[in-house]
Structure formats: structure tokens, C-alpha cells
C-alpha atoms as a PDB file:
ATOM      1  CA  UNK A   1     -35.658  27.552 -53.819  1.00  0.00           C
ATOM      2  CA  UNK A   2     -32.934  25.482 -52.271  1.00  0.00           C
ATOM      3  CA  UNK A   3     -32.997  22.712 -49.499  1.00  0.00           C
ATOM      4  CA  UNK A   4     -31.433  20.450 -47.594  1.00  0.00           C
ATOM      5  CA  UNK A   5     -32.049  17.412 -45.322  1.00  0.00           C
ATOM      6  CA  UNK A   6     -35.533  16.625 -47.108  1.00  0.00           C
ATOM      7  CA  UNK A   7     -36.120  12.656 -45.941  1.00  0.00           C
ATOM      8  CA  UNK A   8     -33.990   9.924 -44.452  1.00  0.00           C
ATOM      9  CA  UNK A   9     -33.322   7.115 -47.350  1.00  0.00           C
ATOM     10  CA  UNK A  10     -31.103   4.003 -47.266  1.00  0.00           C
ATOM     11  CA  UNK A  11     -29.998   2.143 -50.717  1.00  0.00           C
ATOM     12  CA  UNK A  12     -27.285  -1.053 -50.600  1.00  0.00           C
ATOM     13  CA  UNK A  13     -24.804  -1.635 -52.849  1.00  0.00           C
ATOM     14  CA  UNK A  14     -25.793  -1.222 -56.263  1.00  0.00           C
ATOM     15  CA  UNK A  15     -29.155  -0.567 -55.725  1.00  0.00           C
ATOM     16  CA  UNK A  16     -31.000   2.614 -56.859  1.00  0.00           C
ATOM     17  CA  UNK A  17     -34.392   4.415 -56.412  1.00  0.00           C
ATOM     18  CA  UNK A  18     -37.039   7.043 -57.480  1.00  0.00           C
ATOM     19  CA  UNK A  19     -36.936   9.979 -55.091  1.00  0.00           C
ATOM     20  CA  UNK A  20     -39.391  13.397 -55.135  1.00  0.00           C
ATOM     21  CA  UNK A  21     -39.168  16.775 -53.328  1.00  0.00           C
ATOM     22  CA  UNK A  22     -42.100  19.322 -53.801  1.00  0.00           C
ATOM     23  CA  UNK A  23     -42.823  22.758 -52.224  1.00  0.00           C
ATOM     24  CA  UNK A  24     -46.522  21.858 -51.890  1.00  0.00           C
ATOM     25  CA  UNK A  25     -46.584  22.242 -55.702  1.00  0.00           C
ATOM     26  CA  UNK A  26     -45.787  25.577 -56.504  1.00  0.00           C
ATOM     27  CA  UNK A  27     -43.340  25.950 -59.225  1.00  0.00           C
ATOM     28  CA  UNK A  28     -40.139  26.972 -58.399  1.00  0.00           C
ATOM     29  CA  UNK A  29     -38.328  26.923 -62.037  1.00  0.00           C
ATOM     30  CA  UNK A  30     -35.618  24.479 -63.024  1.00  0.00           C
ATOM     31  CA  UNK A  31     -34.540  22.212 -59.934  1.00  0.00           C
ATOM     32  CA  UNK A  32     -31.702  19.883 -58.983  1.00  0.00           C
ATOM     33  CA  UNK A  33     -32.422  17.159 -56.731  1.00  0.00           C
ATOM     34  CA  UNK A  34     -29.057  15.624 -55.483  1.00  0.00           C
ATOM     35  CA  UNK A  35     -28.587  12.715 -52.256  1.00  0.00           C
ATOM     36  CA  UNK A  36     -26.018  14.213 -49.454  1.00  0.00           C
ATOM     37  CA  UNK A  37     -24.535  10.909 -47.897  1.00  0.00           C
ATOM     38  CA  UNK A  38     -24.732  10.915 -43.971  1.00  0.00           C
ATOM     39  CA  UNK A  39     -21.214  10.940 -43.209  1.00  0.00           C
ATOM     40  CA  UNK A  40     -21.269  10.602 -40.291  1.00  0.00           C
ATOM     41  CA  UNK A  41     -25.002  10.811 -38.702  1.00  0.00           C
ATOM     42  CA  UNK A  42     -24.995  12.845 -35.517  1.00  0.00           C
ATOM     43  CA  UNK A  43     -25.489   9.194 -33.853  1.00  0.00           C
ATOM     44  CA  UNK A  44     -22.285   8.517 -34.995  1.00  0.00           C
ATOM     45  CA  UNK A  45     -23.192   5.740 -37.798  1.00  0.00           C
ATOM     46  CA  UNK A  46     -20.897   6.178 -40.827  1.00  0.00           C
ATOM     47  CA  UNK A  47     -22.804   6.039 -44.378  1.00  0.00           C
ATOM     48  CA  UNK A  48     -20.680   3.894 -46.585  1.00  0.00           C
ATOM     49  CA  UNK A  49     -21.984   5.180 -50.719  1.00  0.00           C
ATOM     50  CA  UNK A  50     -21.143   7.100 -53.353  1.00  0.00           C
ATOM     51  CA  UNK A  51     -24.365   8.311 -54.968  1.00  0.00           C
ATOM     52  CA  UNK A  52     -25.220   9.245 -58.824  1.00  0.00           C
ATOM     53  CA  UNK A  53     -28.106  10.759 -59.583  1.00  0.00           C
ATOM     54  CA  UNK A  54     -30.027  10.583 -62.931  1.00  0.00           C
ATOM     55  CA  UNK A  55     -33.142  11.111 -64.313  1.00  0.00           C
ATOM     56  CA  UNK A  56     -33.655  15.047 -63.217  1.00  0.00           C
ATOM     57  CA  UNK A  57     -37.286  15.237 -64.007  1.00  0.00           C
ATOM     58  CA  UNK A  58     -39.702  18.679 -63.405  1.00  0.00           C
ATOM     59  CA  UNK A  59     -43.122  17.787 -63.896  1.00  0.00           C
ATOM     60  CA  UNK A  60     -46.584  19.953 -63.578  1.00  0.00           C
ATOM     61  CA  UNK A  61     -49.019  16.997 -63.260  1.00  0.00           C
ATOM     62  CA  UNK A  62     -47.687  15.180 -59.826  1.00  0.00           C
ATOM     63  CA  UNK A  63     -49.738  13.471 -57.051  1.00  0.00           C
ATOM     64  CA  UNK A  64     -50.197  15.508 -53.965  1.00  0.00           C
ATOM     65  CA  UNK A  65     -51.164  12.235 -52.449  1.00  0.00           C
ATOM     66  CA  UNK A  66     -47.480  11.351 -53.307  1.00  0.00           C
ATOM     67  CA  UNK A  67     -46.390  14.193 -50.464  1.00  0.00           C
ATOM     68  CA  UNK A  68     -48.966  13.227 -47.896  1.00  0.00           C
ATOM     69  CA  UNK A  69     -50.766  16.312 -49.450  1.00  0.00           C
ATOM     70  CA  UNK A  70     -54.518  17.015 -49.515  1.00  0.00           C
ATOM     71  CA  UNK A  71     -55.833  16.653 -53.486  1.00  0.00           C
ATOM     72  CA  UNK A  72     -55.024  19.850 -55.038  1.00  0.00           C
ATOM     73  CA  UNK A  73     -57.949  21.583 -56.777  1.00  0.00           C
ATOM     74  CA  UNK A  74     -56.645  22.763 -60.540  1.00  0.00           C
ATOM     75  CA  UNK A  75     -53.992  20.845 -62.018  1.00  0.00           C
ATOM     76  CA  UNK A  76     -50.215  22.290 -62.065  1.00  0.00           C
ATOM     77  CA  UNK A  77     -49.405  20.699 -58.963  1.00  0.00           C
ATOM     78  CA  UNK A  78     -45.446  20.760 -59.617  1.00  0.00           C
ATOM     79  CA  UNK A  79     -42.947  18.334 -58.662  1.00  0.00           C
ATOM     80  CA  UNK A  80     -39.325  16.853 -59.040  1.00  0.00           C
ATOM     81  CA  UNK A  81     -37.955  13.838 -59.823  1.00  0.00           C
ATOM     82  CA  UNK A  82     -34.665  11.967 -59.581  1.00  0.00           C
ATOM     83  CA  UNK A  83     -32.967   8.633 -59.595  1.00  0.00           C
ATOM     84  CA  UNK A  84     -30.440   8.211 -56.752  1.00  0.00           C
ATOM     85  CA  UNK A  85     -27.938   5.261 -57.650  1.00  0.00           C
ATOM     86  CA  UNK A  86     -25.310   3.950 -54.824  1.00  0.00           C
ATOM     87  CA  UNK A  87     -22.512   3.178 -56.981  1.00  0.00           C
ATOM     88  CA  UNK A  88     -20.264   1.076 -53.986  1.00  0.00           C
ATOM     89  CA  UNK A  89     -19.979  -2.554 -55.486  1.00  0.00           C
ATOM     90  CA  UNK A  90     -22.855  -4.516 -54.043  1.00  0.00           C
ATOM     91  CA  UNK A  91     -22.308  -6.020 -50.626  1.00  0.00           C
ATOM     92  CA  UNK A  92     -19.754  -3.594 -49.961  1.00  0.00           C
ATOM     93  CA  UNK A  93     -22.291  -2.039 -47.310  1.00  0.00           C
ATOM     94  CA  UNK A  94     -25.483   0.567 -47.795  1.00  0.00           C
ATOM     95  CA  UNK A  95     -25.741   4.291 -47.841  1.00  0.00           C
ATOM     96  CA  UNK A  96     -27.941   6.652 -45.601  1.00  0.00           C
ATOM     97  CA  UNK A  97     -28.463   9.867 -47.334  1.00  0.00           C
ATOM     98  CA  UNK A  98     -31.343  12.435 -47.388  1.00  0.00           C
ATOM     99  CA  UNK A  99     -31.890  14.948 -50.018  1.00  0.00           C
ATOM    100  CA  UNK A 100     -30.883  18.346 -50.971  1.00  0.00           C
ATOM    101  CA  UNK A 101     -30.574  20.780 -53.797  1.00  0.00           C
ATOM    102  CA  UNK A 102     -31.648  23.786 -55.824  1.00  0.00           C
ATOM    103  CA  UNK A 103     -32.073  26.012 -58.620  1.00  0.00           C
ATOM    104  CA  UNK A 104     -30.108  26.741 -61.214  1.00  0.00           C
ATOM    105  CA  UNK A 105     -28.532  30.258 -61.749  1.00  0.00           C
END
């Protein structure tokens, strides 16, 4: 599995947040979940961030309610997790990135 594009997210300075990406829980083996900074948007806007991720996380127990996903019937729903980080000195402007990623070969 790889992807791209998955979600529009926008972190300031210094600030950092839980992400998830799921393929309606199917597993899909070992994962990375990275942020691709919007540089520049097709509107134009530049995305001022450098972004660290941490916290890689594979789990087979999320929340399909956490997708906007019907309850899933047996458990094994799988799903990964990351921490994105914007490491620009606070006030020095925010960061628009989505998500993208994949396995590991």
C-alpha cells in the first residue's frame, strides 16, 4: 500500500498532533505515515513548516468510527498512527500539509 494526499491539516509553530490513515482496516503490513508540506497549494498559498514525525504506531484494535466508518463486525480493524511535529520556531508562521506514505520493502 502507498498513498498520498490523505487529509488537509494545519499545525503552527511548534505545535504537533495525532494523525491516522486506514484502508478501511485491512492490514496492509508495516506502514509509514509521513506529512508532505503544501509547498505551494495549487491556490498559490505557500506552507511555511518543517515537519517531524514520531510515534509510528500499527495497531489491530482501532475505531472505525475514528474514519467515519460503519462499526466493523470482528475485531482486527487495523490502523496507523503518527505524531506530526512542525519544528519552525513558534510564531514563525503555520504549516499546511496532508499525508502520505507506505510500506516498507
Amino acid at each position: 500500500m502507498s498513498f498520498n494526499g490523505v487529509g488537509q491539516f494545519t499545525l503552527s509553530g511548534g505545535g504537533s498532533m495525532g494523525v491516522a490513515v486506514t484502508t478501511g482496516g485491512e492490514d496492509q503490513g508495516a506502514q509509514y505515515v509521513a506529512g508532505d508540506p503544501c509547498n505551494p497549494e495549487n491556490s498559490g498559498f505557500y506552507s511555511n513548516g518543517t515537519l517531524l514525525m514520531s510515534n509510528q504506531t500499527k495497531t489491530g484494535s482501532g475505531n472505525p468510527a475514528d474514519f467515519d466508518l460503519p462499526p466493523a463486525g470482528p475485531p482486527g480493524f487495523v490502523a496507523y498512527y503518527a505524531t506530526v511535529r512542525n519544528t519552525t520556531p513558534k510564531n514563525d508562521g503555520s504549516c499546511t500539509f496532508s499525508l502520505q506514505g507506505g510500506g516498507f520493502e
